[in-house]
Protein backbone atom coordinates (compact mmCIF):
# COMPACT_ATOMS: atom_id res chain seq x y z
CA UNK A 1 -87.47 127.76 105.16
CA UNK A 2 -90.20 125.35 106.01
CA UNK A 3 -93.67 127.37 105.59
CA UNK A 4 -96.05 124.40 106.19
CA UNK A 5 -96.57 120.92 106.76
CA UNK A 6 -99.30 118.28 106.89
CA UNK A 7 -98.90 114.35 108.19
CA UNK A 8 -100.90 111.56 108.46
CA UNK A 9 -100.80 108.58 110.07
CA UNK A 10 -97.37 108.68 110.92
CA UNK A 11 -96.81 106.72 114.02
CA UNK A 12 -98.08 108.47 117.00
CA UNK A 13 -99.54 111.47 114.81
CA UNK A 14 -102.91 110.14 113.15
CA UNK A 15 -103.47 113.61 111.55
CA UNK A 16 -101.52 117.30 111.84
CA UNK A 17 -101.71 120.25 109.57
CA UNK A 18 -99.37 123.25 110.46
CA UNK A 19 -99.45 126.30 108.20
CA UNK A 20 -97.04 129.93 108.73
CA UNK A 21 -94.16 128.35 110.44
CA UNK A 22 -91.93 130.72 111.59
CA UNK A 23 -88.14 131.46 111.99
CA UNK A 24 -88.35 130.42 116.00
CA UNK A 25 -91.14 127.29 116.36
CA UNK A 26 -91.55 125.16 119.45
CA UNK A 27 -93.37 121.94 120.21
CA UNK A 28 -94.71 121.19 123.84
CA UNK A 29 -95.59 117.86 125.10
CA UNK A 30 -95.13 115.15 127.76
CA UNK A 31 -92.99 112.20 127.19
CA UNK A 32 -94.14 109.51 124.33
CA UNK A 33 -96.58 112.05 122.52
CA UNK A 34 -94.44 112.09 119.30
CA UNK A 35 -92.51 115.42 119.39
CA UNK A 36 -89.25 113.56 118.62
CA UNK A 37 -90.72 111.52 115.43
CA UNK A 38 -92.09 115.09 114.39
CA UNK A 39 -89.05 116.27 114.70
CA UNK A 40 -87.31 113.78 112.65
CA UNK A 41 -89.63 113.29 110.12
CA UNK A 42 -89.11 116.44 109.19
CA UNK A 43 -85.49 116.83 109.24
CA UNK A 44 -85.77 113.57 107.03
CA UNK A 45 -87.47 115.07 104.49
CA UNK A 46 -84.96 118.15 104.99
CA UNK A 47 -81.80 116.20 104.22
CA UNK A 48 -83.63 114.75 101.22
CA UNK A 49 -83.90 117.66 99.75
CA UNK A 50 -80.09 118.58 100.24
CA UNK A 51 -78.41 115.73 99.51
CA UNK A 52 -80.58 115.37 95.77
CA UNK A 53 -78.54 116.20 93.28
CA UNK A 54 -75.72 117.79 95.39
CA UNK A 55 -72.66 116.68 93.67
CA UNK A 56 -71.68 113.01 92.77
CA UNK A 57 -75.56 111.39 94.70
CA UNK A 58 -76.25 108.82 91.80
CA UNK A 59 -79.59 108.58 94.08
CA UNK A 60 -83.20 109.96 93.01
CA UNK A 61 -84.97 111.98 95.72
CA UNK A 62 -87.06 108.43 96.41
CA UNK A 63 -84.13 106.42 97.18
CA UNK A 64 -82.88 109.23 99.35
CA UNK A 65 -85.87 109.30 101.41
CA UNK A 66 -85.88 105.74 102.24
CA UNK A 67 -82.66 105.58 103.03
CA UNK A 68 -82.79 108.48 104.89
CA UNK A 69 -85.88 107.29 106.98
CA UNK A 70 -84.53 103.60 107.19
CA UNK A 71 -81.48 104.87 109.51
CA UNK A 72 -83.28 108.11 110.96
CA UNK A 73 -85.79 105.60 112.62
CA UNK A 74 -83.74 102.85 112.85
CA UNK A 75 -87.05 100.03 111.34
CA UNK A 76 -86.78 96.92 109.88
CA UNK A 77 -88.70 98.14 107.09
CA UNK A 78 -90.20 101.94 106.50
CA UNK A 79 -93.89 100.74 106.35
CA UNK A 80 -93.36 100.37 110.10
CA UNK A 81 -93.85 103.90 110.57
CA UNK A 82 -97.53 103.85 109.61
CA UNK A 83 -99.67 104.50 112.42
CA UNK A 84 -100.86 100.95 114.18
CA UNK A 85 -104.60 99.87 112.83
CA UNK A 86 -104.73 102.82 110.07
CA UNK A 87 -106.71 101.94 107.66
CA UNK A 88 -104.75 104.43 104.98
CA UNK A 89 -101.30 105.40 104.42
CA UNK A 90 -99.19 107.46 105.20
CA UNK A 91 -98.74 110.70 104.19
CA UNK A 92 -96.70 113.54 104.50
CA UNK A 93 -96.31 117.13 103.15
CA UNK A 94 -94.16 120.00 103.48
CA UNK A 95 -93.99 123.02 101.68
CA UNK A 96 -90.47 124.64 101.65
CA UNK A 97 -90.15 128.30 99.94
CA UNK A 98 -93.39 127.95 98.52
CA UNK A 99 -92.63 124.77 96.83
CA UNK A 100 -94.01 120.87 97.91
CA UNK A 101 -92.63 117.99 98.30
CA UNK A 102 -94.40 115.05 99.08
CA UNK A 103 -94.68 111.09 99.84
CA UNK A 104 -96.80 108.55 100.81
CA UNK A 105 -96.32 104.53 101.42
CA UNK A 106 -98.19 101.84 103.56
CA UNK A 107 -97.71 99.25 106.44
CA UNK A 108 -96.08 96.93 103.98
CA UNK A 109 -93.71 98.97 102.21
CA UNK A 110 -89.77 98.05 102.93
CA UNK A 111 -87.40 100.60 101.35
CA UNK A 112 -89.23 101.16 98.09
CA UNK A 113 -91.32 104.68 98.16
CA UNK A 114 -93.28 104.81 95.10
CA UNK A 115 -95.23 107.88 95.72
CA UNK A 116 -92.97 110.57 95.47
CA UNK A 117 -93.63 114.47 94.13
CA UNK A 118 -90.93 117.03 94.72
CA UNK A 119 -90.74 120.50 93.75
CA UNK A 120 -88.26 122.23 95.54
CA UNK A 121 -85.38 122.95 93.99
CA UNK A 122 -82.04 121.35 95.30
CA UNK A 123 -80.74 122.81 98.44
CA UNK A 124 -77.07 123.98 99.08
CA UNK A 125 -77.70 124.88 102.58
CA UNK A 126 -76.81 122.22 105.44
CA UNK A 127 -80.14 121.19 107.69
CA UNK A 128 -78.87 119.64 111.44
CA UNK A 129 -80.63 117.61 114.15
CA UNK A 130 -79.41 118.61 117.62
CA UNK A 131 -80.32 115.50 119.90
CA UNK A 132 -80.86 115.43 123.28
CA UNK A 133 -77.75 113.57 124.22
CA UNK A 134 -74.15 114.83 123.43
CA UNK A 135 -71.96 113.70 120.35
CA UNK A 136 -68.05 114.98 121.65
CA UNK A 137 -67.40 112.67 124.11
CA UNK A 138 -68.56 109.93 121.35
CA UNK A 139 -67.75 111.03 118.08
CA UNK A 140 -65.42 108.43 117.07
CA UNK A 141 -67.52 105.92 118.83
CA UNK A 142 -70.62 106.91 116.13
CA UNK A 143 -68.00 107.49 112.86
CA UNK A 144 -67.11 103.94 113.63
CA UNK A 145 -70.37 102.40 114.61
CA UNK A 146 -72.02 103.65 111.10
CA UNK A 147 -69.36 104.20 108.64
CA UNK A 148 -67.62 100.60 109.34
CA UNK A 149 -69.70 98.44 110.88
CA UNK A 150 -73.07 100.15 109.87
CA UNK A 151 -75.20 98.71 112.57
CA UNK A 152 -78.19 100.08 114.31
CA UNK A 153 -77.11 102.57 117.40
CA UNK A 154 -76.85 105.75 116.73
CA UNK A 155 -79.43 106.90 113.96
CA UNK A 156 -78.81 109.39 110.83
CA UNK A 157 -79.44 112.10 113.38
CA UNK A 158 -75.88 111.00 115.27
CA UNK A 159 -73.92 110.33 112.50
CA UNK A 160 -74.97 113.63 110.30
CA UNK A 161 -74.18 115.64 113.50
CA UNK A 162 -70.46 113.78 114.06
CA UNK A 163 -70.09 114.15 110.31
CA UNK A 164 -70.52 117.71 110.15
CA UNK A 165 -68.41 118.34 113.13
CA UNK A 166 -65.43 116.82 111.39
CA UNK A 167 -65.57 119.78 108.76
CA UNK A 168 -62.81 122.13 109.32
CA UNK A 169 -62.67 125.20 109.74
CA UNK A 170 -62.40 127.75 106.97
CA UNK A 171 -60.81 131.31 107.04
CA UNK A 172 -62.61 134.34 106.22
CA UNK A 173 -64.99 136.79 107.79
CA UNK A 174 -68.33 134.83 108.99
CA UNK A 175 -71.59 136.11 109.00
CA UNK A 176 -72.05 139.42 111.58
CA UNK A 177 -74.80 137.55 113.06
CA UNK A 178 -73.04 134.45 113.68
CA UNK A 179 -69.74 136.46 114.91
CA UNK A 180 -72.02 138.11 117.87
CA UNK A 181 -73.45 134.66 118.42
CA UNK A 182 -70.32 133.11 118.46
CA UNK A 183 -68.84 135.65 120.80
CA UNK A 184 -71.84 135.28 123.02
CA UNK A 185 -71.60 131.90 123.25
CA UNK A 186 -67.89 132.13 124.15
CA UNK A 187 -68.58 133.79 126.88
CA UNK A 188 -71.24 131.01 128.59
CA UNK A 189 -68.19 128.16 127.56
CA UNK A 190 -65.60 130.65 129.08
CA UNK A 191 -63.65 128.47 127.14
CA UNK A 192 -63.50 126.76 123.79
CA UNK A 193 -63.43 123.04 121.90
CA UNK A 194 -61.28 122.04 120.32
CA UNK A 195 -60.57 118.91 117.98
CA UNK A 196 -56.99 117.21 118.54
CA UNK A 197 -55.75 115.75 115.45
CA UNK A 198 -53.05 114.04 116.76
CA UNK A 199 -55.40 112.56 119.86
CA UNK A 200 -58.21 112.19 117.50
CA UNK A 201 -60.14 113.66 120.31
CA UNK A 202 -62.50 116.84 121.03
CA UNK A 203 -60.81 119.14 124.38
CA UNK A 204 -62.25 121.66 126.05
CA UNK A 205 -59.53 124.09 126.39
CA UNK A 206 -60.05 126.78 128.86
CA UNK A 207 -57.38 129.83 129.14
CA UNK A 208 -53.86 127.53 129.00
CA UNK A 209 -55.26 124.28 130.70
CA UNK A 210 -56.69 121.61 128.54
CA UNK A 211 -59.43 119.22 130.04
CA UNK A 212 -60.20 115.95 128.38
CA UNK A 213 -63.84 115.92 126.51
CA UNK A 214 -65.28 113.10 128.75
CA UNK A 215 -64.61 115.23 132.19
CA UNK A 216 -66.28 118.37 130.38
CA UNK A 217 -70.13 119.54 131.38
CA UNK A 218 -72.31 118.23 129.47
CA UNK A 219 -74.09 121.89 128.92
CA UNK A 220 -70.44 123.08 127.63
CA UNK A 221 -70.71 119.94 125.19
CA UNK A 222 -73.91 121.21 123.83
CA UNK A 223 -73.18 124.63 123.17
CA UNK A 224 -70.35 124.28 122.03
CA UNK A 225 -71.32 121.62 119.27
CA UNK A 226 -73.70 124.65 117.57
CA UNK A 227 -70.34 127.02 118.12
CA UNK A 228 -68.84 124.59 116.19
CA UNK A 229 -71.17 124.51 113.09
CA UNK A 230 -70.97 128.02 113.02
CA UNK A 231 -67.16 128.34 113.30
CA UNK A 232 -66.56 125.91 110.25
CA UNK A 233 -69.70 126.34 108.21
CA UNK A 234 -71.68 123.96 108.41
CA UNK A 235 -74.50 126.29 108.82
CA UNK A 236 -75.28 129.26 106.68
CA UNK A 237 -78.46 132.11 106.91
CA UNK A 238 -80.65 129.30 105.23
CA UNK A 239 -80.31 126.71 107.41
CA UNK A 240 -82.85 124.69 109.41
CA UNK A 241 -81.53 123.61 113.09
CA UNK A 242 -83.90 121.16 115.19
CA UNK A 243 -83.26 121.10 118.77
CA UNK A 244 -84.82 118.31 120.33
CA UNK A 245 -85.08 119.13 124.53
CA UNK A 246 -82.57 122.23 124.52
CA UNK A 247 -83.14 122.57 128.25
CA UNK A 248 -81.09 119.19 128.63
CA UNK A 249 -78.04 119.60 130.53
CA UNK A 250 -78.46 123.24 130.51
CA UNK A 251 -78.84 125.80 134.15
CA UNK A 252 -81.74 127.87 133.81
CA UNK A 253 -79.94 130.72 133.58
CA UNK A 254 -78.25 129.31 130.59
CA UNK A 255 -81.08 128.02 129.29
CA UNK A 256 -82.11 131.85 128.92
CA UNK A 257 -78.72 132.90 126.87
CA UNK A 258 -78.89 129.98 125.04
CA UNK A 259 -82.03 130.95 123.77
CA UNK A 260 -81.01 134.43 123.09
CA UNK A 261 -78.95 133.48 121.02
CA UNK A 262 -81.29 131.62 119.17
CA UNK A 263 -83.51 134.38 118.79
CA UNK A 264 -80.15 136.73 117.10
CA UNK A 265 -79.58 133.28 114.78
CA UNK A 266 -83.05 133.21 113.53
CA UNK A 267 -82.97 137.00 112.74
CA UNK A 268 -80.55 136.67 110.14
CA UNK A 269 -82.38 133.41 108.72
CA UNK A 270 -81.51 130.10 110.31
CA UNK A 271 -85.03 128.54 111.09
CA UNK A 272 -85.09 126.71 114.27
CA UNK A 273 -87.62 124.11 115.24
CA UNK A 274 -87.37 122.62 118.70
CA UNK A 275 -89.54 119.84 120.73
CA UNK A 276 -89.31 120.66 124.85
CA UNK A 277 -91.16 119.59 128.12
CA UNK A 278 -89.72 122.33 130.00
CA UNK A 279 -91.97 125.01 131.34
CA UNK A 280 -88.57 127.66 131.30
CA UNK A 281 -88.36 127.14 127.50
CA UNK A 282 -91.75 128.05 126.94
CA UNK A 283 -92.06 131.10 129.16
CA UNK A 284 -88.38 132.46 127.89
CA UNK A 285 -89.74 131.45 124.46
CA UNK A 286 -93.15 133.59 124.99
CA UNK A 287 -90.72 136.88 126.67
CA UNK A 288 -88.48 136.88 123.52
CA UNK A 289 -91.48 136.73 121.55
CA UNK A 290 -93.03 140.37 123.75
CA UNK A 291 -89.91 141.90 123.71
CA UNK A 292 -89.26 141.87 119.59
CA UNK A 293 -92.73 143.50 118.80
CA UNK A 294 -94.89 140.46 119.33
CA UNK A 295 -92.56 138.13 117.22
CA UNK A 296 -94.47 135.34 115.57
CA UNK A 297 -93.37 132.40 117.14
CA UNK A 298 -95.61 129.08 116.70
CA UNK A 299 -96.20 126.40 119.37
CA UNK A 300 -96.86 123.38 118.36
CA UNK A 301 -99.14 121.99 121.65
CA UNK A 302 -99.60 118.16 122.54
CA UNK A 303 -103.16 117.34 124.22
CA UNK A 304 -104.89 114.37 125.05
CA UNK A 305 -103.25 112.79 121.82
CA UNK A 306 -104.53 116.23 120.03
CA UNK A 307 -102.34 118.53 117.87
CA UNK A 308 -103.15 121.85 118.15
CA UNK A 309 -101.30 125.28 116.94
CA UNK A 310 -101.01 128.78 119.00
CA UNK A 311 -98.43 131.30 118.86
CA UNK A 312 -96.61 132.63 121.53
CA UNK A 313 -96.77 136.00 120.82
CA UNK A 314 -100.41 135.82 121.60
CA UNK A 315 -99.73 134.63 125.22
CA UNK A 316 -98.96 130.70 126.67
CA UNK A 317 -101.45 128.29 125.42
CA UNK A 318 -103.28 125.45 127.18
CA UNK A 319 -101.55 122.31 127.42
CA UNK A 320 -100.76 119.96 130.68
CA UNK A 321 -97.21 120.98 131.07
CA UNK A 322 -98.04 124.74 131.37
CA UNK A 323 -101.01 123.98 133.69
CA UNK A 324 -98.99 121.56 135.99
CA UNK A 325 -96.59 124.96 136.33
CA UNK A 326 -98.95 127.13 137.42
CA UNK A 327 -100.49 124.53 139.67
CA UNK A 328 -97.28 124.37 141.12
CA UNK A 329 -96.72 128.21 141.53
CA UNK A 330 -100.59 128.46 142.63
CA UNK A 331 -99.34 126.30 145.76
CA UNK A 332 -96.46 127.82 146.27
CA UNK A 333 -98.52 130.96 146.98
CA UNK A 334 -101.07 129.52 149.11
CA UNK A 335 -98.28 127.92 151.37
CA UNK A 336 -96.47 131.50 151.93
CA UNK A 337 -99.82 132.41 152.97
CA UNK A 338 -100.77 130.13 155.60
């Protein structure tokens, strides 16, 4: 799994270090602070390391990269991502099973990367970027968009999701782990999706009835998407999942399960790394993390343009969206006692 990383000027984020990630990390912030670039600058270096080498890629890990940043971040040219007015490049780091891999390039590069060191060996497990909208009811719409008219739209995060939905199923016992989960999610969808062949649609099919994808809830969509990467694959017990806003779409009560489940996943090795706004994330977040024996889980926190690390199973940190809460509750309190 990911163990550390380190960036620098990379758009919003002039300078982060990050060291002892664990199997369940968050990052907490408001809107435009950069947890979504984090995000995807990381799963960009993931998916370089899994498609090197992996059968037929003629590509070196270099070319890879910049493709793989060019359509993640959808820029006319990859030096774009340097942080505005830095004087020096950019630069990032990660460390993945105790191996490095690592690049820099500045403000005028285009799709050339010639800094380039990798050391981790190549990767047969699957890496997957959960965005914050829903893929189902446009799945075709993105297959098409990229893979015949390859235009700017959806980015690699879309079209790597949509691909890896379009995996079939295989037969076989699945991992115990991912049985549970899957049963446990079945029973929030009360239901299941399915893809039509013939339609060349996703259904949500619940008991005999079948309901068209496009008049489903979009928290069915959701879950069922990572029911769906289990069910045909996709993932295995090395795989890294980022969530970007998993509250989205979701009840609270949901939310809760959903993360739950989460929590079983990581135990038997996927790594999950999620950016959130949501106050109910955090505080489920910091209750899973007392109820397994103080589980290590990070929190990446947003301040005043400041990165800063705690861990959850310390207690909540300080950052604006957790002090707006208890503001909030603090209120709520004083108006029950007038």
């Amino acid at each position: 799994m990911i163990n550390s990383l380190e960036l620098k000027n990379f758009g919003p984020i002039h300078q982060f270090k990050c060291e002892n990630l664990g199997h369940i990390n968050l990052i907490i912030g408001g809107n435009g602070t950069g947890k979504t670039i984090l995000l995807k600058a990381l799963y960009s270096a993931m998916r370089t390391l899994e498609e090197y080498k992996r059968g037929n890629e003629p590509r070196n890990a270099s070319e890879i990269l910049a493709d793989k940043l060019y359509w993640t971040f959808e820029i006319e040219k990859i030096g774009d991502l340097v942080s505005k007015g830095a004087d020096e490049p950019l630069s990032f780091k990660l460390n993945c099973d105790g191996q490095d891999f690592y690049y820099r390039f500045g403000k005028d590069t285009t799709k050339n990367i010639q800094t380039l060191e990798n050391h981790v060996p190549p990767r047969s497990s699957n890496s997957i970027f959960l965005p914050t909208k829903e893929v189902l009811s446009l799945h075709h719409i993105i297959l098409q968009s990229r893979e015949q008219s390859k235009t700017f739209g959806f980015d690699d995060t879309y079209l790597d999701l949509a691909r890896a939905l379009r995996q079939h199923p295989t037969g076989g016992r699945n991992y115990q782990q991912f049985a549970m989960s899957r049963k446990n999610l079945s029973e929030i969808l009360e239901g299941k999706v399915e893809y039509d062949e013939n339609l060349g649609r996703w259904q949500f099919k619940k008991g005999n009835q079948k309901f068209p994808i496009g008049v489903t809830a979009e928290g069915i969509k959701k879950i069922s998407i990572l029911d769906t990467l289990l069910g045909n694959r996709y993932l295995d017990q090395k795989s890294v999942i980022f969530i970007d806003e998993p509250e989205s779409a979701l009840h609270p009560a949901t939310i809760s399960k959903f993360l739950d489940i989460i929590a079983m996943l990581a135990e038997c090795g996927i790594q999950f790394i999620m950016a959130s706004h949501s106050y109910f994330v955090i505080k489920k977040l910091f209750l899973i993390a007392q109820k397994k024996d103080r589980l290590s889980i990070p929190i990446i926190s947003v301040k005043d343009n400041r990165w800063e690390l705690a861990n959850l199973r310390e207690g909540l940190p300080d950052n604006p969206i957790i002090d707006e809460s208890i503001h909030l509750y603090k209120e709520e309190v004083e108006l029950a006692l007038q």
